[in-house]
PDB file of N, CA and C in Angstrom:
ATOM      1  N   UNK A   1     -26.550  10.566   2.516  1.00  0.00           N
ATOM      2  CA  UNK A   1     -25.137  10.783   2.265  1.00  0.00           C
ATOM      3  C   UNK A   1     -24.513   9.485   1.747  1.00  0.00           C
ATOM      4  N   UNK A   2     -23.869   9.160   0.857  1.00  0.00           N
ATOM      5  CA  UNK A   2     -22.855   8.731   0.196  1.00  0.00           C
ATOM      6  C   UNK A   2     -21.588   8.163   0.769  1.00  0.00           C
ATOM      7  N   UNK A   3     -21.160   7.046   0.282  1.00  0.00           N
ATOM      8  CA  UNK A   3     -19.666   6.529   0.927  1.00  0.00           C
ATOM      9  C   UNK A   3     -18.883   7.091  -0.186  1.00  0.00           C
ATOM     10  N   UNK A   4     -17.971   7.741   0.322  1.00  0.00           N
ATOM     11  CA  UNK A   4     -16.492   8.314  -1.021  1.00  0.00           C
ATOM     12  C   UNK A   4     -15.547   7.993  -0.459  1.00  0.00           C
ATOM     13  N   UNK A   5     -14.748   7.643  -1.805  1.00  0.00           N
ATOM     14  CA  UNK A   5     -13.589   6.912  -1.643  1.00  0.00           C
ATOM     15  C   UNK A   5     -12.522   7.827  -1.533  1.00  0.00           C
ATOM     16  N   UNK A   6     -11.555   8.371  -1.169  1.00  0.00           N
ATOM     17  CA  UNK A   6     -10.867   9.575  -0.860  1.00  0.00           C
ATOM     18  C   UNK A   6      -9.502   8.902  -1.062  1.00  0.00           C
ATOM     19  N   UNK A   7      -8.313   9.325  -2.095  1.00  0.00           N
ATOM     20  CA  UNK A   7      -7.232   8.485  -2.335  1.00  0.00           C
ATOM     21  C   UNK A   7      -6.063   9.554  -2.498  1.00  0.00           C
ATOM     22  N   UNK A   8      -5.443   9.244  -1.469  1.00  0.00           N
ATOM     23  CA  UNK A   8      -4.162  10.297  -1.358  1.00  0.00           C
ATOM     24  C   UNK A   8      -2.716   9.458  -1.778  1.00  0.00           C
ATOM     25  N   UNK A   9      -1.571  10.364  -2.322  1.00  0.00           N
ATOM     26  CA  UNK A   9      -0.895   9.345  -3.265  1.00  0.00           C
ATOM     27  C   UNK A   9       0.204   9.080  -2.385  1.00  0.00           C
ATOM     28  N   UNK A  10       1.064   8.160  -1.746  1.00  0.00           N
ATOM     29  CA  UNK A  10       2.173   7.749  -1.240  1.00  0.00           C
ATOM     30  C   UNK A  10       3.399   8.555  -1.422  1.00  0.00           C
ATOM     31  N   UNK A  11       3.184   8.837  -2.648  1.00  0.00           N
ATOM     32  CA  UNK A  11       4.392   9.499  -3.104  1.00  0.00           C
ATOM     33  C   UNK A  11       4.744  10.696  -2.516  1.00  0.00           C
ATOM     34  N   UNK A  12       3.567  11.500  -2.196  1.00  0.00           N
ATOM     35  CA  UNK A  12       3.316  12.958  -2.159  1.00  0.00           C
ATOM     36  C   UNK A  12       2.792  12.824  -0.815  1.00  0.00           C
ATOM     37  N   UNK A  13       3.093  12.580   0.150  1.00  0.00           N
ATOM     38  CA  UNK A  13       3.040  12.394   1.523  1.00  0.00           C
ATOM     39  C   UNK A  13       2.402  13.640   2.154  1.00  0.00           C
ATOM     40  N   UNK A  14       1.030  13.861   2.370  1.00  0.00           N
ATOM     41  CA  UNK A  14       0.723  15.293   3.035  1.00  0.00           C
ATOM     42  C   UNK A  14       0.401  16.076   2.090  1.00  0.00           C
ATOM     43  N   UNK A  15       0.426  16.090   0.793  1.00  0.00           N
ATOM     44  CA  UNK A  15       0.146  16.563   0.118  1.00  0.00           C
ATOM     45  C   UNK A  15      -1.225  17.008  -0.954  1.00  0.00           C
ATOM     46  N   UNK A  16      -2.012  17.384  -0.334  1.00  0.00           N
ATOM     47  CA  UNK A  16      -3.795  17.196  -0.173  1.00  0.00           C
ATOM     48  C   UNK A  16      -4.036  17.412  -0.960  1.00  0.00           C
ATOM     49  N   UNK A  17      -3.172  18.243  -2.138  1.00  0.00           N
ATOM     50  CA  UNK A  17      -3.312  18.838  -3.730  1.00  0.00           C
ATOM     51  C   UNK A  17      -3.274  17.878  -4.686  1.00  0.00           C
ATOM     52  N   UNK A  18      -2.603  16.137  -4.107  1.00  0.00           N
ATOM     53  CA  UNK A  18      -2.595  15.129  -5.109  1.00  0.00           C
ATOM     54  C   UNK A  18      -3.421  14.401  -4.395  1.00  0.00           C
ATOM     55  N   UNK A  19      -4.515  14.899  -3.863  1.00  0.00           N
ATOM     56  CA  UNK A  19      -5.373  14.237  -3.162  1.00  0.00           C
ATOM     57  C   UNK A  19      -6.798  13.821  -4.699  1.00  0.00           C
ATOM     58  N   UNK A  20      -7.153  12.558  -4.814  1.00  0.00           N
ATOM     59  CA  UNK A  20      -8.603  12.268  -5.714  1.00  0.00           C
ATOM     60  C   UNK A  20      -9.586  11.976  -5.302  1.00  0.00           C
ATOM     61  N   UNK A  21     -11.329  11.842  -5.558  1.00  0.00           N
ATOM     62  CA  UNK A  21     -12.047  11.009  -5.359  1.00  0.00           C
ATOM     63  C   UNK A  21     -11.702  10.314  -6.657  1.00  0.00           C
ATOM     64  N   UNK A  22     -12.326   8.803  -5.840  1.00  0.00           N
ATOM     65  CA  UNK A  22     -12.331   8.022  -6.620  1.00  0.00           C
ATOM     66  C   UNK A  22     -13.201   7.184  -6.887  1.00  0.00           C
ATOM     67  N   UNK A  23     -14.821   7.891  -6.303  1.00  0.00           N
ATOM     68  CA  UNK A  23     -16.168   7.341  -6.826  1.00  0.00           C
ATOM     69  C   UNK A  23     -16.869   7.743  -5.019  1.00  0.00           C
ATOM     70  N   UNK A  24     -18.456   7.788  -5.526  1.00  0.00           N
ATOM     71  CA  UNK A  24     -19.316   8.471  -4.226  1.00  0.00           C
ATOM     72  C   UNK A  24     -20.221   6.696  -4.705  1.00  0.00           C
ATOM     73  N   UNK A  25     -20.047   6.124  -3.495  1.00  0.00           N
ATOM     74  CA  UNK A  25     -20.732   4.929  -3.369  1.00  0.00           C
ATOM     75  C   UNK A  25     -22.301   4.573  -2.623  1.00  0.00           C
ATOM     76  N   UNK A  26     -23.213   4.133  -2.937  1.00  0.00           N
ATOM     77  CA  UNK A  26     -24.358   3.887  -1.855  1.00  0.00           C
ATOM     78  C   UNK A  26     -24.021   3.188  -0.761  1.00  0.00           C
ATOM     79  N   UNK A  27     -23.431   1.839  -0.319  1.00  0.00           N
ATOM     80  CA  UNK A  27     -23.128   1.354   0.514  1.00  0.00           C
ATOM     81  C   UNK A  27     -21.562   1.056   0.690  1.00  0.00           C
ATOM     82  N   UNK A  28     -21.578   0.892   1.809  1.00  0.00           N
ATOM     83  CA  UNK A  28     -19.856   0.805   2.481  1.00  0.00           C
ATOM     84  C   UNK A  28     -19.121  -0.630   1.849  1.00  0.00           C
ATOM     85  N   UNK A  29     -20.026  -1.308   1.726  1.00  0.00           N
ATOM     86  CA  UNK A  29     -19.094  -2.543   0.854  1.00  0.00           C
ATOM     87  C   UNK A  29     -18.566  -2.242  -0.738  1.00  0.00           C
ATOM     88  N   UNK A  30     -19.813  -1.198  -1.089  1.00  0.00           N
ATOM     89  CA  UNK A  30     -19.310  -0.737  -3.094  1.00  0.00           C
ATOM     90  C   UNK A  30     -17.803  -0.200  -2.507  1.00  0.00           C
ATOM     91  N   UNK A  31     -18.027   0.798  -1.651  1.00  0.00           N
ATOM     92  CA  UNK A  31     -16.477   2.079  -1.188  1.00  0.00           C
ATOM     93  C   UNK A  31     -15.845   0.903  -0.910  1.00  0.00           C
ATOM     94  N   UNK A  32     -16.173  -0.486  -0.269  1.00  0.00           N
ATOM     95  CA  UNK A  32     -14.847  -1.027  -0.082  1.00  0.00           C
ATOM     96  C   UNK A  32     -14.011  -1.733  -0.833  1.00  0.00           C
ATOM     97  N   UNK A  33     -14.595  -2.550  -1.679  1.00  0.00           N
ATOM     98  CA  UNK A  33     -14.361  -2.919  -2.477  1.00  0.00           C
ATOM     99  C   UNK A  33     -13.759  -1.778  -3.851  1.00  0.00           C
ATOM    100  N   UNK A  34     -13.976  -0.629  -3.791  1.00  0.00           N
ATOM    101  CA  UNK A  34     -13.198   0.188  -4.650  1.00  0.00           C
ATOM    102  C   UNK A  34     -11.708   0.106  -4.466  1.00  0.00           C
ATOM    103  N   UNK A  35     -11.922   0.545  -2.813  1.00  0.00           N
ATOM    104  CA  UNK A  35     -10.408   0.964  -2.469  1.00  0.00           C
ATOM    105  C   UNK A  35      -9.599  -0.405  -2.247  1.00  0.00           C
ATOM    106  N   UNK A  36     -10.016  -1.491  -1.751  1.00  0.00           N
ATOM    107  CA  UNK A  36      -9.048  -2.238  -2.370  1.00  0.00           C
ATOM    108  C   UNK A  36      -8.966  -2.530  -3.771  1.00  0.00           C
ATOM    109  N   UNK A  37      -9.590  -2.661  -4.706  1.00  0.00           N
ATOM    110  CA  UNK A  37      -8.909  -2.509  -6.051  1.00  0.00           C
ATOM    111  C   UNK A  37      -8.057  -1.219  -6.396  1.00  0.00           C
ATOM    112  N   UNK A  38      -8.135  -0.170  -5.493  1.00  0.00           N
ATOM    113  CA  UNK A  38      -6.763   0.677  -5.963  1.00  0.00           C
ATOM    114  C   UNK A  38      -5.807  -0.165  -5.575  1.00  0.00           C
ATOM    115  N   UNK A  39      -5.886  -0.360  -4.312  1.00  0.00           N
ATOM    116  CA  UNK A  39      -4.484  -1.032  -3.688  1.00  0.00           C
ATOM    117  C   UNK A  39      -4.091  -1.968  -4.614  1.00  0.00           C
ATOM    118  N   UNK A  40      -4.784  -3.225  -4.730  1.00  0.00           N
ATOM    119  CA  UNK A  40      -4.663  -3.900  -5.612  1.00  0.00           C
ATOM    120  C   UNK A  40      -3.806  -3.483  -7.187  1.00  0.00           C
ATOM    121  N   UNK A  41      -4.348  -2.583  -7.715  1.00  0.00           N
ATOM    122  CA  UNK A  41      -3.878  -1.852  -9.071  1.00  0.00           C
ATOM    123  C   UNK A  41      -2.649  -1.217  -8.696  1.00  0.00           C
ATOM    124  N   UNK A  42      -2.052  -0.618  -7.389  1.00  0.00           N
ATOM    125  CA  UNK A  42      -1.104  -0.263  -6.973  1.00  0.00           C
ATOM    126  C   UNK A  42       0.179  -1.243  -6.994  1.00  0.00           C
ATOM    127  N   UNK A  43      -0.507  -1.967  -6.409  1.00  0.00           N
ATOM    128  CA  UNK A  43       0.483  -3.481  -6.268  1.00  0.00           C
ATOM    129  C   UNK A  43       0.594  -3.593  -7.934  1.00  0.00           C
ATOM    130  N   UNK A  44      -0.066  -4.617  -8.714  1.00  0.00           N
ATOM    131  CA  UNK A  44       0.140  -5.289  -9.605  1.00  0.00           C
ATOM    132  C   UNK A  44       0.740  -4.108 -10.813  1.00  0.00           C
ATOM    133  N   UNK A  45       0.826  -3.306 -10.677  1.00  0.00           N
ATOM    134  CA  UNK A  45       1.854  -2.253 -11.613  1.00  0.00           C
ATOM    135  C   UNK A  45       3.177  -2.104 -11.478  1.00  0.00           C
ATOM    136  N   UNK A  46       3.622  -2.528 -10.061  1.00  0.00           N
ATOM    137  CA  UNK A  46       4.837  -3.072  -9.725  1.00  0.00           C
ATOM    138  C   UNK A  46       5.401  -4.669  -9.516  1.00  0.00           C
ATOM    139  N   UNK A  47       4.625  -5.437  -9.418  1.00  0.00           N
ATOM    140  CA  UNK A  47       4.544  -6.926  -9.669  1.00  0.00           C
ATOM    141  C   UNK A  47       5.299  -7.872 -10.281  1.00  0.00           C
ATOM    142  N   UNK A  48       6.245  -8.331 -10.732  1.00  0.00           N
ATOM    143  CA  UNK A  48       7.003  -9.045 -10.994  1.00  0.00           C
ATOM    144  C   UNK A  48       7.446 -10.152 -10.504  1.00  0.00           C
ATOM    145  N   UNK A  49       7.581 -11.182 -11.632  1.00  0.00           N
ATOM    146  CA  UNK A  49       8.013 -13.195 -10.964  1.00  0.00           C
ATOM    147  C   UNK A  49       9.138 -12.296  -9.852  1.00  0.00           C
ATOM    148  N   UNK A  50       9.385 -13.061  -8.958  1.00  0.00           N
ATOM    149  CA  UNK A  50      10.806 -12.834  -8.077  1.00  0.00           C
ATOM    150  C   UNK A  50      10.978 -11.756  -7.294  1.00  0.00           C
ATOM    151  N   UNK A  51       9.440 -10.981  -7.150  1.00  0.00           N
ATOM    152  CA  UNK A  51      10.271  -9.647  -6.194  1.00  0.00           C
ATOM    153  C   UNK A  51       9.497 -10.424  -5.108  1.00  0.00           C
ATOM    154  N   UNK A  52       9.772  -9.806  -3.763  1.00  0.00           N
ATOM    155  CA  UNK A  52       9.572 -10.431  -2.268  1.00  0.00           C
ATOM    156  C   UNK A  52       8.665  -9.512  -2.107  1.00  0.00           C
ATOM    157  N   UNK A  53       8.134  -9.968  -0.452  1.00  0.00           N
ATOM    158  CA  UNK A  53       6.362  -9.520  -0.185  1.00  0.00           C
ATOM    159  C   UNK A  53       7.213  -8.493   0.023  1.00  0.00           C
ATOM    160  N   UNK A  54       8.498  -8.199   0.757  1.00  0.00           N
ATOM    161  CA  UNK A  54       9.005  -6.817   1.393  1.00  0.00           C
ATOM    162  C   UNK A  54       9.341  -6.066   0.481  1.00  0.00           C
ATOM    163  N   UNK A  55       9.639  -6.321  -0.844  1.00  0.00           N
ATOM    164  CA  UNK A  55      10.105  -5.106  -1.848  1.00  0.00           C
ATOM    165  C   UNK A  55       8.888  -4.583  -2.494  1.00  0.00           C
ATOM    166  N   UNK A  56       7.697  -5.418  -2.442  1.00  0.00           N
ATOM    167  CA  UNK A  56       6.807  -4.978  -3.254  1.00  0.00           C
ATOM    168  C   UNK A  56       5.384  -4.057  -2.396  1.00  0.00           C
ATOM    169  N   UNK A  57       5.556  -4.746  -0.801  1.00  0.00           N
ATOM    170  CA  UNK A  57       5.236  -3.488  -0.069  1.00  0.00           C
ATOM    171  C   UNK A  57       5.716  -2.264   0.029  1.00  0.00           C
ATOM    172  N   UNK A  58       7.114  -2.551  -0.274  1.00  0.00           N
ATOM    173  CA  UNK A  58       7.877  -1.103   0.191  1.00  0.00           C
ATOM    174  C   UNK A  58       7.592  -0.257  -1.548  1.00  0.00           C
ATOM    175  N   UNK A  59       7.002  -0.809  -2.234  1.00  0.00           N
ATOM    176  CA  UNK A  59       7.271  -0.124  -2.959  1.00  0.00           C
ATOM    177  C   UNK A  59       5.936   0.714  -3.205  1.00  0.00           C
ATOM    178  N   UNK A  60       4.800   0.014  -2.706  1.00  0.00           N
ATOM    179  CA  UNK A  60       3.100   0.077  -2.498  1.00  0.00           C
ATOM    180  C   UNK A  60       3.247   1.404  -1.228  1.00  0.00           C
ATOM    181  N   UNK A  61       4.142   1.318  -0.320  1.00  0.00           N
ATOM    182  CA  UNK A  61       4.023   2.418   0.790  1.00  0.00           C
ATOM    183  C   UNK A  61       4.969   3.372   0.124  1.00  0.00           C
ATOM    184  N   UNK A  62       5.864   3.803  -0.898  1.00  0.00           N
ATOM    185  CA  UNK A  62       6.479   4.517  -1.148  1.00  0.00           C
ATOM    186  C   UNK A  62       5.596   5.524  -2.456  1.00  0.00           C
ATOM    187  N   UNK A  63       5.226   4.233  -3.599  1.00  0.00           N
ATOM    188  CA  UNK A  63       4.794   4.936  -4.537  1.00  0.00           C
ATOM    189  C   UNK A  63       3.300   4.595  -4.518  1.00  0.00           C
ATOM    190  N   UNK A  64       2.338   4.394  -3.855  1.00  0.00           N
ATOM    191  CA  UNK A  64       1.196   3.602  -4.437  1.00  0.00           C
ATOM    192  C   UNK A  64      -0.201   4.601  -4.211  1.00  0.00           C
ATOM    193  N   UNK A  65      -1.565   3.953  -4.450  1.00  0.00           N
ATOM    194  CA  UNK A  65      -2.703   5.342  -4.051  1.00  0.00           C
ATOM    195  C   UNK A  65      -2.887   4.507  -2.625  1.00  0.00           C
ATOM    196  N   UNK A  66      -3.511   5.476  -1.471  1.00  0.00           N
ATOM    197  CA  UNK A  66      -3.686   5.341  -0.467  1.00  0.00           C
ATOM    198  C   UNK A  66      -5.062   5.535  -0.026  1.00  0.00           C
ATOM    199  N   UNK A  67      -5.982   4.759  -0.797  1.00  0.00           N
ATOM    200  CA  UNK A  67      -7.436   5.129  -0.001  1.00  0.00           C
ATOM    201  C   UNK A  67      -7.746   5.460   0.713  1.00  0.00           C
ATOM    202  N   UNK A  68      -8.679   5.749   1.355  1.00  0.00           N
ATOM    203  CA  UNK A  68      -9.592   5.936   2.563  1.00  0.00           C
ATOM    204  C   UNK A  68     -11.087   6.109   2.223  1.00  0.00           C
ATOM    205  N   UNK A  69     -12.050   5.690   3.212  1.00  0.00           N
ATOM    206  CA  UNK A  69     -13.395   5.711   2.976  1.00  0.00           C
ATOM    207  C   UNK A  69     -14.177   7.084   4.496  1.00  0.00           C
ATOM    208  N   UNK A  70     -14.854   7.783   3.298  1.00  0.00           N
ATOM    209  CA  UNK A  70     -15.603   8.813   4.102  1.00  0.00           C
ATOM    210  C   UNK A  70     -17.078   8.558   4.145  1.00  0.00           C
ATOM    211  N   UNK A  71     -17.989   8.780   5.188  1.00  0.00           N
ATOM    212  CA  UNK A  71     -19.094   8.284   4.636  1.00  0.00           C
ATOM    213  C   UNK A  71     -20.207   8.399   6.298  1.00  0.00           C
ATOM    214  N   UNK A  72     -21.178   8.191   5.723  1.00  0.00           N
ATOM    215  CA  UNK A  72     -22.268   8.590   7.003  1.00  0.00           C
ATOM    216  C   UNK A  72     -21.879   7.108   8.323  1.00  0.00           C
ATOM    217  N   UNK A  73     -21.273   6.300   8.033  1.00  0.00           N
ATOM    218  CA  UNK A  73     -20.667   5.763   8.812  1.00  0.00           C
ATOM    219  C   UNK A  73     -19.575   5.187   9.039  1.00  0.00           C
ATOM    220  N   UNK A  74     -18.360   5.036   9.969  1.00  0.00           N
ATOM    221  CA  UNK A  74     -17.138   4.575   9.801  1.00  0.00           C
ATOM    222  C   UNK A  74     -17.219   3.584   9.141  1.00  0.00           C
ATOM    223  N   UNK A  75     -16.261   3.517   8.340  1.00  0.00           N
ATOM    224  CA  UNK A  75     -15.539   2.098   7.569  1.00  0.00           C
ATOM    225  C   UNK A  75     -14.140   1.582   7.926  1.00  0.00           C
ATOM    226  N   UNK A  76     -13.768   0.913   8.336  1.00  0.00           N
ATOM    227  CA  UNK A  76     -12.668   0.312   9.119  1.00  0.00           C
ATOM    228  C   UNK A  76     -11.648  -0.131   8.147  1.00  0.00           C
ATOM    229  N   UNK A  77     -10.894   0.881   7.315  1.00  0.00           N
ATOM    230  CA  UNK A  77      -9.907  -0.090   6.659  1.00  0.00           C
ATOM    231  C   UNK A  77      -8.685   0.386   6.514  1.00  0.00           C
ATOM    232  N   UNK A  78      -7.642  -0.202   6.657  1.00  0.00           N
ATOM    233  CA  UNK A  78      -6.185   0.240   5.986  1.00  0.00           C
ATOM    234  C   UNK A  78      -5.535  -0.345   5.041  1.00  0.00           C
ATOM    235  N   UNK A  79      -5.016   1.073   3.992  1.00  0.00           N
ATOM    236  CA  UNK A  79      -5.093   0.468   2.646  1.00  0.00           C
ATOM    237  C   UNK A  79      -3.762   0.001   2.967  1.00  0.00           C
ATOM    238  N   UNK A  80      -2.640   0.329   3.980  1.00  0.00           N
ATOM    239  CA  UNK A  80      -1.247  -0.285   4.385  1.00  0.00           C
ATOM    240  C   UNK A  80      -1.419  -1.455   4.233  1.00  0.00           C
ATOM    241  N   UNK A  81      -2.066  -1.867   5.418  1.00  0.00           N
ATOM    242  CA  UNK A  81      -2.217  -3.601   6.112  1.00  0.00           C
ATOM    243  C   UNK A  81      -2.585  -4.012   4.880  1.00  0.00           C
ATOM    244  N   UNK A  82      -4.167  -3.747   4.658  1.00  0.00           N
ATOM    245  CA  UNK A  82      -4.445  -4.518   2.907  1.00  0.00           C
ATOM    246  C   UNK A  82      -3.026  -5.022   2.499  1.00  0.00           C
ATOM    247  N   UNK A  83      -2.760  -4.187   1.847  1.00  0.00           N
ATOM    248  CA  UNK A  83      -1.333  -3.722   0.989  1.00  0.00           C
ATOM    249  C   UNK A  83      -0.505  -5.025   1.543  1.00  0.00           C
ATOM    250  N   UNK A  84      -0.050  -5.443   2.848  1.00  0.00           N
ATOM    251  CA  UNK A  84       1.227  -5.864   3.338  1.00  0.00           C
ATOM    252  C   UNK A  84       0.013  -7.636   3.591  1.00  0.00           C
ATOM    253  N   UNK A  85      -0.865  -7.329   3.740  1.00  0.00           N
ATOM    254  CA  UNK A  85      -1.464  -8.765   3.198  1.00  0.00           C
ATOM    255  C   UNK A  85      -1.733  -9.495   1.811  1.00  0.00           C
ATOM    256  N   UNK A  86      -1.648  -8.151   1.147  1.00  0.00           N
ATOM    257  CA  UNK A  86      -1.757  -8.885  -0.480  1.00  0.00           C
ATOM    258  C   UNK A  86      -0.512  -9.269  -0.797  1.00  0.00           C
ATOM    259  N   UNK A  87       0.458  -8.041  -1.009  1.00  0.00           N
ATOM    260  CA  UNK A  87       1.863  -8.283  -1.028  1.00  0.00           C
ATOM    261  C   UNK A  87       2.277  -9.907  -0.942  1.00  0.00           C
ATOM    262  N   UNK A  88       2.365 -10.105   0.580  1.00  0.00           N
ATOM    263  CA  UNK A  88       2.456 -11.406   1.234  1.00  0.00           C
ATOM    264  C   UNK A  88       1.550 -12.892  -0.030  1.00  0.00           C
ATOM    265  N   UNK A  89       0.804 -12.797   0.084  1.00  0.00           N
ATOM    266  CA  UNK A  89      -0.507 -13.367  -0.929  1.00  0.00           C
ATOM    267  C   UNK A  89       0.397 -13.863  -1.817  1.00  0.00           C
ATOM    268  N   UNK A  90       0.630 -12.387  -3.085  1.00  0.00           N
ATOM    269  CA  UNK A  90       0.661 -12.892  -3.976  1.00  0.00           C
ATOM    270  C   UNK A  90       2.411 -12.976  -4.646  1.00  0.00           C
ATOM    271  N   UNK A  91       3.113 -12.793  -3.402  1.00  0.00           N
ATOM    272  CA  UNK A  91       4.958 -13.243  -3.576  1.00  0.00           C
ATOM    273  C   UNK A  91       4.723 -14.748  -3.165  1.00  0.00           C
ATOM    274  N   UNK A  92       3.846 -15.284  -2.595  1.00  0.00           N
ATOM    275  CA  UNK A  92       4.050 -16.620  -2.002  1.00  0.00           C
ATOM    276  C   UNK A  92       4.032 -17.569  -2.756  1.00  0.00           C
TER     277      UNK A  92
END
């Protein structure tokens, strides 16, 4: 079995119909490294000199993709926290 990356959209809260894969991985580091580059790509589409870590999270938890990793063994990640650590990162 396969690690898949499973990416539900912020926007559409609950909404399993705007639900994507977004690649079936061999190991849990390929799946992880996917889903933070969504996050990542989430962020930097809203990105701008001068916005704050808090406007540009809020804007990553409002509009952004929301990974998750499925797979023959847990993978421990939240694409939030990610999110509110990059944020932070790269306003600083």
């Amino acid at each position: 079995m396969k690690y898949r990356v499973l990416v539900d959209d912020n926007f559409h809260f609950m909404d399993e119909g705007s639900r994507y894969c977004a690649g079936e991985y061999d190991t849990a580091e390929e799946a992880l490294a996917r889903a933070k580059d969504i996050v990542e790509s989430s962020l930097q589409e809203v990105f701008k000199p001068g916005i704050s870590a808090k406007q540009l999270y809020d804007q990553y938890v409002a509009f952004g993709g929301d990974p998750y990793i499925v797979g023959p063994e847990k993978v421990s990640f939240s694409a939030w926290d990610y999110a509110k650590n990059r944020a932070a990162q790269l306003c600083s």
